[in-house]
Protein backbone atom coordinates (compact mmCIF):
# COMPACT_ATOMS: atom_id res chain seq x y z
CA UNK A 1 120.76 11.01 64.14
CA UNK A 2 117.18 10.78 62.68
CA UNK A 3 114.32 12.64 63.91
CA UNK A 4 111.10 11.00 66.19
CA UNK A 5 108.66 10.10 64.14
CA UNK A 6 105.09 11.09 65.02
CA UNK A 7 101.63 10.17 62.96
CA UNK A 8 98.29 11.24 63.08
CA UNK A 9 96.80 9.60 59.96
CA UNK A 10 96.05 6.70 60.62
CA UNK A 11 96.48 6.99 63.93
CA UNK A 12 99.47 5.53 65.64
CA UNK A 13 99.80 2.21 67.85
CA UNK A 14 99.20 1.85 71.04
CA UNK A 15 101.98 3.88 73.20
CA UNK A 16 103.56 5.27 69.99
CA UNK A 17 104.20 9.06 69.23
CA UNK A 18 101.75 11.26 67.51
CA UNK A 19 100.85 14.38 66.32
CA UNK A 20 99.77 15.55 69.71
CA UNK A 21 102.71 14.34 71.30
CA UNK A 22 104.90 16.24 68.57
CA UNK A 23 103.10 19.53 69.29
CA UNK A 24 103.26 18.86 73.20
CA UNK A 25 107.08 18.37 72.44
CA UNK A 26 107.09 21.85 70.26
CA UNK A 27 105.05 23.97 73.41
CA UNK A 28 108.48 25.01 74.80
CA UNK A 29 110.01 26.35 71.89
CA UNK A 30 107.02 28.28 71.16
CA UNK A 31 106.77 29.58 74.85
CA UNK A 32 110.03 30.91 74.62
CA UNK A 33 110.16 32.60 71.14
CA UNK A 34 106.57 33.89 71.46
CA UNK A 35 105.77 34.07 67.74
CA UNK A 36 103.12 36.41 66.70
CA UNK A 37 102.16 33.58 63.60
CA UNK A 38 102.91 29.83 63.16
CA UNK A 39 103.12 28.42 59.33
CA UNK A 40 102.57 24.55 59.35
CA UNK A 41 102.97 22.72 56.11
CA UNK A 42 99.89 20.46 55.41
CA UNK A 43 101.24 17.20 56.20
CA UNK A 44 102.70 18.50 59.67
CA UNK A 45 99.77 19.08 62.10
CA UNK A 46 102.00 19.57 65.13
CA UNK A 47 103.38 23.02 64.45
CA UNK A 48 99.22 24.06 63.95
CA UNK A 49 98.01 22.02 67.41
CA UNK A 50 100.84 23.76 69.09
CA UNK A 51 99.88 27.49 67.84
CA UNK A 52 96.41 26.96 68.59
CA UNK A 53 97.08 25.94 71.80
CA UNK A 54 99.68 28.59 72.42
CA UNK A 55 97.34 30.95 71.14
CA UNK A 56 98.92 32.45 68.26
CA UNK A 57 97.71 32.77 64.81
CA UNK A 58 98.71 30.27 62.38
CA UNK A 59 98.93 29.75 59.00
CA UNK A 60 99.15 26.50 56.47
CA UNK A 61 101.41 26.34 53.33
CA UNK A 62 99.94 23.75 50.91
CA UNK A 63 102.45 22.87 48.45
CA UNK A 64 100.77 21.80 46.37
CA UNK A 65 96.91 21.42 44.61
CA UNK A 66 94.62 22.30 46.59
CA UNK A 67 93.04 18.77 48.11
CA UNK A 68 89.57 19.77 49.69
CA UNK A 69 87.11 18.80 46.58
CA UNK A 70 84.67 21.14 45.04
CA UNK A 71 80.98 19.92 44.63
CA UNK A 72 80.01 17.61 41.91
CA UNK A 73 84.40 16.83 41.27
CA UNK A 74 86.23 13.94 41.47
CA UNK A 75 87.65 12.45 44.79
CA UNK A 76 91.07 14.16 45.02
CA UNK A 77 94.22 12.32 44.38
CA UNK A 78 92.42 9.53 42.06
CA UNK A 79 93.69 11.16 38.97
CA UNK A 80 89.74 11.71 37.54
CA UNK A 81 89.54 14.21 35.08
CA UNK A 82 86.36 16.70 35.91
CA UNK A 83 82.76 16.05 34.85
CA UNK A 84 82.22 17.67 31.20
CA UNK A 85 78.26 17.67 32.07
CA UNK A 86 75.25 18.19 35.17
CA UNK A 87 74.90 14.22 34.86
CA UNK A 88 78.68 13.77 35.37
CA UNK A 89 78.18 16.40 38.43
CA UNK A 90 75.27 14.58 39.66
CA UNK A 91 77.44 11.14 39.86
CA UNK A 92 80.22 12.66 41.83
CA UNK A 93 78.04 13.90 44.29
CA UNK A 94 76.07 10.62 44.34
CA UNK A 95 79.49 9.53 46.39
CA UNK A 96 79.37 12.39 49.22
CA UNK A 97 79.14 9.87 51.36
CA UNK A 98 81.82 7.85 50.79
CA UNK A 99 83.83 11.31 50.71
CA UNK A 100 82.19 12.30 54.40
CA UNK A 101 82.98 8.73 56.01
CA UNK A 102 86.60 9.28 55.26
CA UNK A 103 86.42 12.64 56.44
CA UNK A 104 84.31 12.07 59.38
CA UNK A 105 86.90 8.98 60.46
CA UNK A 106 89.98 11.70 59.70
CA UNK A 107 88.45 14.38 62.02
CA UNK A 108 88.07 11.30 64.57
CA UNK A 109 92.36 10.92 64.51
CA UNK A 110 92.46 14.42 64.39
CA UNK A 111 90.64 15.21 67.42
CA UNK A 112 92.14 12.20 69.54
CA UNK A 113 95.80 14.01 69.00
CA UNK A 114 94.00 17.28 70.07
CA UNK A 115 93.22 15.64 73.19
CA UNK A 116 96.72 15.01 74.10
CA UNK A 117 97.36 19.06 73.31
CA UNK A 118 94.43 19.60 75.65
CA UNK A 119 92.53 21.23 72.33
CA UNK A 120 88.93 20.98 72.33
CA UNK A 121 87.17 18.86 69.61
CA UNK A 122 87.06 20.52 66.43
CA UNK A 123 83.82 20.42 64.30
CA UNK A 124 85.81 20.79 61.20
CA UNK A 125 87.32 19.00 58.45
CA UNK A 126 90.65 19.32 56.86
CA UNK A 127 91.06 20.46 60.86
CA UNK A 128 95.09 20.16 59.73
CA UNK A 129 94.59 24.00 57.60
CA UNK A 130 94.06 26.81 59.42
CA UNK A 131 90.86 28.49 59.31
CA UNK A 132 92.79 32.35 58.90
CA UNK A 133 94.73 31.56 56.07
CA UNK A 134 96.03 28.83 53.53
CA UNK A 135 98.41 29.43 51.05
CA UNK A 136 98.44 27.11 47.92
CA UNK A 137 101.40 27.25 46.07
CA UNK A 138 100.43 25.91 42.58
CA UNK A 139 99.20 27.59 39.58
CA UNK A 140 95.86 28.99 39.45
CA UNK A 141 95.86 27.65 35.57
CA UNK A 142 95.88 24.00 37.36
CA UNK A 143 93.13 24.56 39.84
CA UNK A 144 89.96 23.59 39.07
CA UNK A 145 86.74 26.49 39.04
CA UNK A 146 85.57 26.65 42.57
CA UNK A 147 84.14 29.13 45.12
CA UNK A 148 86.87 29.67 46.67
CA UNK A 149 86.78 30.38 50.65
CA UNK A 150 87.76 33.28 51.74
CA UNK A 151 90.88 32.29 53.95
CA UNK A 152 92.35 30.18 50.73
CA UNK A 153 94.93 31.92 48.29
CA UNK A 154 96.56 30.53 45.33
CA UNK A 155 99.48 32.42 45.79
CA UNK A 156 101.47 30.42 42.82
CA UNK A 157 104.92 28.20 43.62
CA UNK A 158 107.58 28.81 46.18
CA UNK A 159 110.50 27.40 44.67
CA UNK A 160 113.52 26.24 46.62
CA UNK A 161 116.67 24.26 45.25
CA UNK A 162 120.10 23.30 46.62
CA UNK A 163 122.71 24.97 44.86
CA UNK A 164 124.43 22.08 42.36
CA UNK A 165 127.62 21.72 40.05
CA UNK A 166 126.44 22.14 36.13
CA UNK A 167 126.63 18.56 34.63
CA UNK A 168 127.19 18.36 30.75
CA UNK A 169 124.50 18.11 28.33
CA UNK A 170 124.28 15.62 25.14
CA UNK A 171 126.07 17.37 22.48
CA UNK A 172 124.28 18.50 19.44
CA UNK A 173 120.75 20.78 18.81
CA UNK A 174 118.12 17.64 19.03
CA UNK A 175 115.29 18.62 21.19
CA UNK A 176 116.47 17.86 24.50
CA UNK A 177 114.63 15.47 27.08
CA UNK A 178 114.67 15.89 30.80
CA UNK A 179 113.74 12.25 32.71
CA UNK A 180 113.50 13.44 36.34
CA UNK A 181 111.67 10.82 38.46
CA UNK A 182 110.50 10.57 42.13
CA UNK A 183 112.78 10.67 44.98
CA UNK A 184 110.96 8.35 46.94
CA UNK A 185 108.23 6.45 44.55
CA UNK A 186 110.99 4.28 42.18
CA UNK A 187 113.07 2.29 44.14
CA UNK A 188 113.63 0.79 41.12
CA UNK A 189 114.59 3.33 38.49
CA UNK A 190 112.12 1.90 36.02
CA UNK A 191 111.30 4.91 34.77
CA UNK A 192 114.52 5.92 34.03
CA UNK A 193 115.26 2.47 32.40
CA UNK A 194 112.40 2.92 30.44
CA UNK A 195 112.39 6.33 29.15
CA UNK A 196 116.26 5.66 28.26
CA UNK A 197 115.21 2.46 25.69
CA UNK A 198 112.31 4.43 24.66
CA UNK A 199 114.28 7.11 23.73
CA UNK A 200 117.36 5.17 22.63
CA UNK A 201 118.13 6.10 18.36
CA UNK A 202 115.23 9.03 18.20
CA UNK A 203 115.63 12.79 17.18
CA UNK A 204 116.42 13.61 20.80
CA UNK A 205 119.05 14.19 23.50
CA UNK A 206 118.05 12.74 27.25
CA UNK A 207 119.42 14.29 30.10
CA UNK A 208 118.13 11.51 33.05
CA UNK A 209 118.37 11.60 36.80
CA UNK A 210 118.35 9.07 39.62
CA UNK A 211 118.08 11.96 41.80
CA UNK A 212 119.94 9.91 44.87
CA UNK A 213 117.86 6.30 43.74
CA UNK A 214 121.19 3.96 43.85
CA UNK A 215 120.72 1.42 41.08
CA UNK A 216 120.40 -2.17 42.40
CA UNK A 217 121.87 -2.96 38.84
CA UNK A 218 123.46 -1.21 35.69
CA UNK A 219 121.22 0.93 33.81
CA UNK A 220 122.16 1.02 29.89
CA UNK A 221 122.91 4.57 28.71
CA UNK A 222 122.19 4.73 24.91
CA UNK A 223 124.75 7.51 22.99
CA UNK A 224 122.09 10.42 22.80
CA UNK A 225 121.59 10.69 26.10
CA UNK A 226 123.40 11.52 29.91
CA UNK A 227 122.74 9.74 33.53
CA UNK A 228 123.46 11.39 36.46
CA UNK A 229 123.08 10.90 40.37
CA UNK A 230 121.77 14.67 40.87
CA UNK A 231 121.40 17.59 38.54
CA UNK A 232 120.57 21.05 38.87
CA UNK A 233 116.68 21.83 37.30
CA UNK A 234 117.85 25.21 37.13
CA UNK A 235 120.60 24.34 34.77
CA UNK A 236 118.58 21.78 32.53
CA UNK A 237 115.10 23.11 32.28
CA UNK A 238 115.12 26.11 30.77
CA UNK A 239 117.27 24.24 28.00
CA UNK A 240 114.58 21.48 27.74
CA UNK A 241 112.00 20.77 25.36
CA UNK A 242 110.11 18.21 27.83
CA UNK A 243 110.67 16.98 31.10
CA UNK A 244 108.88 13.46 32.10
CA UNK A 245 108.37 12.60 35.59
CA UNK A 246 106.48 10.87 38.00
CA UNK A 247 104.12 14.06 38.42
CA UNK A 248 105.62 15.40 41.85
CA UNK A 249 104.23 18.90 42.08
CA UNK A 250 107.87 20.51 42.46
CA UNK A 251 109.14 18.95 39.50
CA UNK A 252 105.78 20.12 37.23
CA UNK A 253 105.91 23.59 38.84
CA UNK A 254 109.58 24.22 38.00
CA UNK A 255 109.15 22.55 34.13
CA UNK A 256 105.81 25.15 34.00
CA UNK A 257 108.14 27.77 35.19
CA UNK A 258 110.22 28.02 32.62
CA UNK A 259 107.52 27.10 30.11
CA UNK A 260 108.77 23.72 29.60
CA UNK A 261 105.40 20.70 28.32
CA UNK A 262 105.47 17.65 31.15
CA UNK A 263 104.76 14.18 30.25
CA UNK A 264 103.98 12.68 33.70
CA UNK A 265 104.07 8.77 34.94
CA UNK A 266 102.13 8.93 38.32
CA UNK A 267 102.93 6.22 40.93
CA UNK A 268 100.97 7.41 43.76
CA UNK A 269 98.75 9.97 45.66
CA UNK A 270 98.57 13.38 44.53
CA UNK A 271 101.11 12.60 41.47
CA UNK A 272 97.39 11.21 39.85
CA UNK A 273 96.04 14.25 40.88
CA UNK A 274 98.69 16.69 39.54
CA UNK A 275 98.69 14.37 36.37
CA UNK A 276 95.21 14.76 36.20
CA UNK A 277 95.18 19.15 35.71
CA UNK A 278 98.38 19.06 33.20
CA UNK A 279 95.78 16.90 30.98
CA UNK A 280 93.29 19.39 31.67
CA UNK A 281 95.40 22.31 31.31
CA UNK A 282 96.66 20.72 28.31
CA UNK A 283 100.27 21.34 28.81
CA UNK A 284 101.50 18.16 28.76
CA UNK A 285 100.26 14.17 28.88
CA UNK A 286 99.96 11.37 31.30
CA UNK A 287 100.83 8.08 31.14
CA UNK A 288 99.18 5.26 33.78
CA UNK A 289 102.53 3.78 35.55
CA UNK A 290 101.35 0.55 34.43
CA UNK A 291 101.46 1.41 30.76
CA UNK A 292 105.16 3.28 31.17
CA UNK A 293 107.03 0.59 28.63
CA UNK A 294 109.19 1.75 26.49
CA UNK A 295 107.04 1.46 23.61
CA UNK A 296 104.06 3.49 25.36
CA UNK A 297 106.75 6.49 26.38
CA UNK A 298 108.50 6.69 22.76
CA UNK A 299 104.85 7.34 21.58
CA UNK A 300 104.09 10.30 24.21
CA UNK A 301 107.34 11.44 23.68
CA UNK A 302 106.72 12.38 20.08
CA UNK A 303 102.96 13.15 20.98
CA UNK A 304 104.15 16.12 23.36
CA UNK A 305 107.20 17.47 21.27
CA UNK A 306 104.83 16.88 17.58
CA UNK A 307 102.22 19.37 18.84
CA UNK A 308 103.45 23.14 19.60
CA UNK A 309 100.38 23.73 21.23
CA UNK A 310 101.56 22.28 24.47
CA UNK A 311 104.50 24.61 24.82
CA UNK A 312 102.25 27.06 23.72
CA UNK A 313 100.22 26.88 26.68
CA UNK A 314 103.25 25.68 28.93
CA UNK A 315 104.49 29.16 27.97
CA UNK A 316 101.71 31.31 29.24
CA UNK A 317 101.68 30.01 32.89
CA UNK A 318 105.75 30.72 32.50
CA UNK A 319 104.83 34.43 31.72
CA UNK A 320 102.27 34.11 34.28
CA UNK A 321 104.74 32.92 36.98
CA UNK A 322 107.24 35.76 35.93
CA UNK A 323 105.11 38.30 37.04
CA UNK A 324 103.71 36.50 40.25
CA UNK A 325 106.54 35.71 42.60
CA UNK A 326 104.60 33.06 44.83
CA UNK A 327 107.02 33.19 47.71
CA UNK A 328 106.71 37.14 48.26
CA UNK A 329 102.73 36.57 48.09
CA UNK A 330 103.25 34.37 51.08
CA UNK A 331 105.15 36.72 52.70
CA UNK A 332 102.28 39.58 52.29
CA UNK A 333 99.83 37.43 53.27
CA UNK A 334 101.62 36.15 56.62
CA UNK A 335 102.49 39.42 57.27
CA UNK A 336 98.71 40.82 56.97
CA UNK A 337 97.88 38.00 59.75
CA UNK A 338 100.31 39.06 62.31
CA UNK A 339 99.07 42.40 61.84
């Protein structure tokens, strides 16, 4: 049986569910357990209405980059790489108020589902992360320079996968190629079907995924290389020289983790954005999705695995992420709230 489904942004239809209805929904539960903190993911405001109103702290796990912008940087999710000069500062903030509409009208939806809570109007933006204490799980070596407020931690991933049967890997010791698109952004598999005649007759073994994306039609698996339904990262990326993706945090994170270069193909939102830092933390490449032809791919491809100085770097944020487990920094920093 499938969940209700409630929306705050944009605001849903007349007599439809939203946020505030979700967190009126939640008020019992949290009545009867009495938690001392609440931790709502970004994209559920609910769980954060509901603690507010219950009075309990509460906390927000961003799982990803961090999407409030800095001053004088690109609109967030638009894939723009940062101003390299004052003049390319003083453009960005020429738009402000482009940025302040959007977050003036988001604040508006917010507050209307904080009505139904029986919240007050908040003043704030980004009203859906909590004002005590945001976790971002990403890499610090991805975030941008900013002042950072003091509420916001970049605590570093928090890592979570199903447990998987091993699958078997392309024999032979040619670099080996991990093609793990979107869940939910490929309906298609044309990344897949791309990267796999890209790839088809080069130095290279391909490991690819549909990761639960049932083909409409046959996809052509060339000799070097392996299609599967679902695979195990923890099985295939440490082996890999490269993974290419769509540019969903998780995936980059885990590749990072085990020091593993990313070639991403974003197809919407914050995959542009997460595209954006590898470029800029020059562990890996990006490709537009328009441009992801076989042709195009074969050519990053060789670009990424030509040039050690992407592992290189892909390398140092592994060692980094050895010695900063983001999920037990989360856990010290909840902890320090309830206290």
């Amino acid at each position: 049986m499938s969940a209700d489904q409630y929306q705050v942004f944009p605001p849903p239809a007349s007599g439809s569910p939203g946020g505030g209805d979700a967190a009126v929904a939640l008020m019992p539960l949290l009545e009867e357990f009495d938690p001392d903190v609440v931790v709502n993911d970004i994209l559920t405001v609910a769980p954060a209405l509901a603690a507010e109103k219950h009075g309990c702290h509460w906390a927000t796990l961003i799982p990803h980059i961090y999407p409030v912008q800095g001053e004088g940087m690109p609109f967030f999710a638009i894939g723009a790489l940062p101003p390299r000069s004052k003049v390319g500062r003083k453009l960005w903030e020429m738009t402000d108020s482009l940025l302040v509409r959007g977050l003036e009208r988001g604040r508006s939806d917010l507050n209307a589902q904080r009505a139904v809570v029986g919240l007050p109007p908040t003043e704030r933006f980004h009203g859906g992360i909590s004002p005590d204490l945001a976790m971002v799980a990403t890499y610090p070596q991805l975030e941008y320079q900013r002042d950072w407020p003091e509420a916001v931690h970049v605590t570093g991933p928090m890592p979570f996968e199903m447990p998987h049967d091993e699958i078997d890997l392309p024999p032979g010791d040619d670099p080996l190629v991990l093609v793990a698109p979107s869940t939910s952004k490929d309906p298609d598999n044309h990344l897949v079907r791309s990267a796999l005649k890209a790839l088809t007759g080069q130095p290279v073994r391909v490991v690819a995924t549909t990761n639960n994306v049932i083909p409409s039609h046959p996809i052509e698996v060339p000799e070097n290389a392996v299609l599967v339904n679902w695979l195990s990262y923890s099985q295939v990326m440490p082996k890999a020289a490269l993974v290419l993706c769509h540019g969903g945090h998780g995936t980059v994170a885990r590749a990072l983790h085990e020091g593993v270069p990313v070639l991403t193909c974003p197809a919407a939102g914050d995959m542009n954005e997460t595209a954006a830092r590898i470029t800029w933390a020059g562990v890996g490449l990006s490709v537009r999705w328009s441009l992801t032809g076989p042709n195009t791919l074969r050519w990053a491809v060789a670009e990424v695995l030509g040039d050690p100085a992407f592992r290189s770097r892909a390398e140092r944020i592994a060692a980094w992420s050895r010695e900063h487990d983001g999920a037990a920094r989360g856990v010290e920093l909840v902890e320090g709230l309830a206290a």
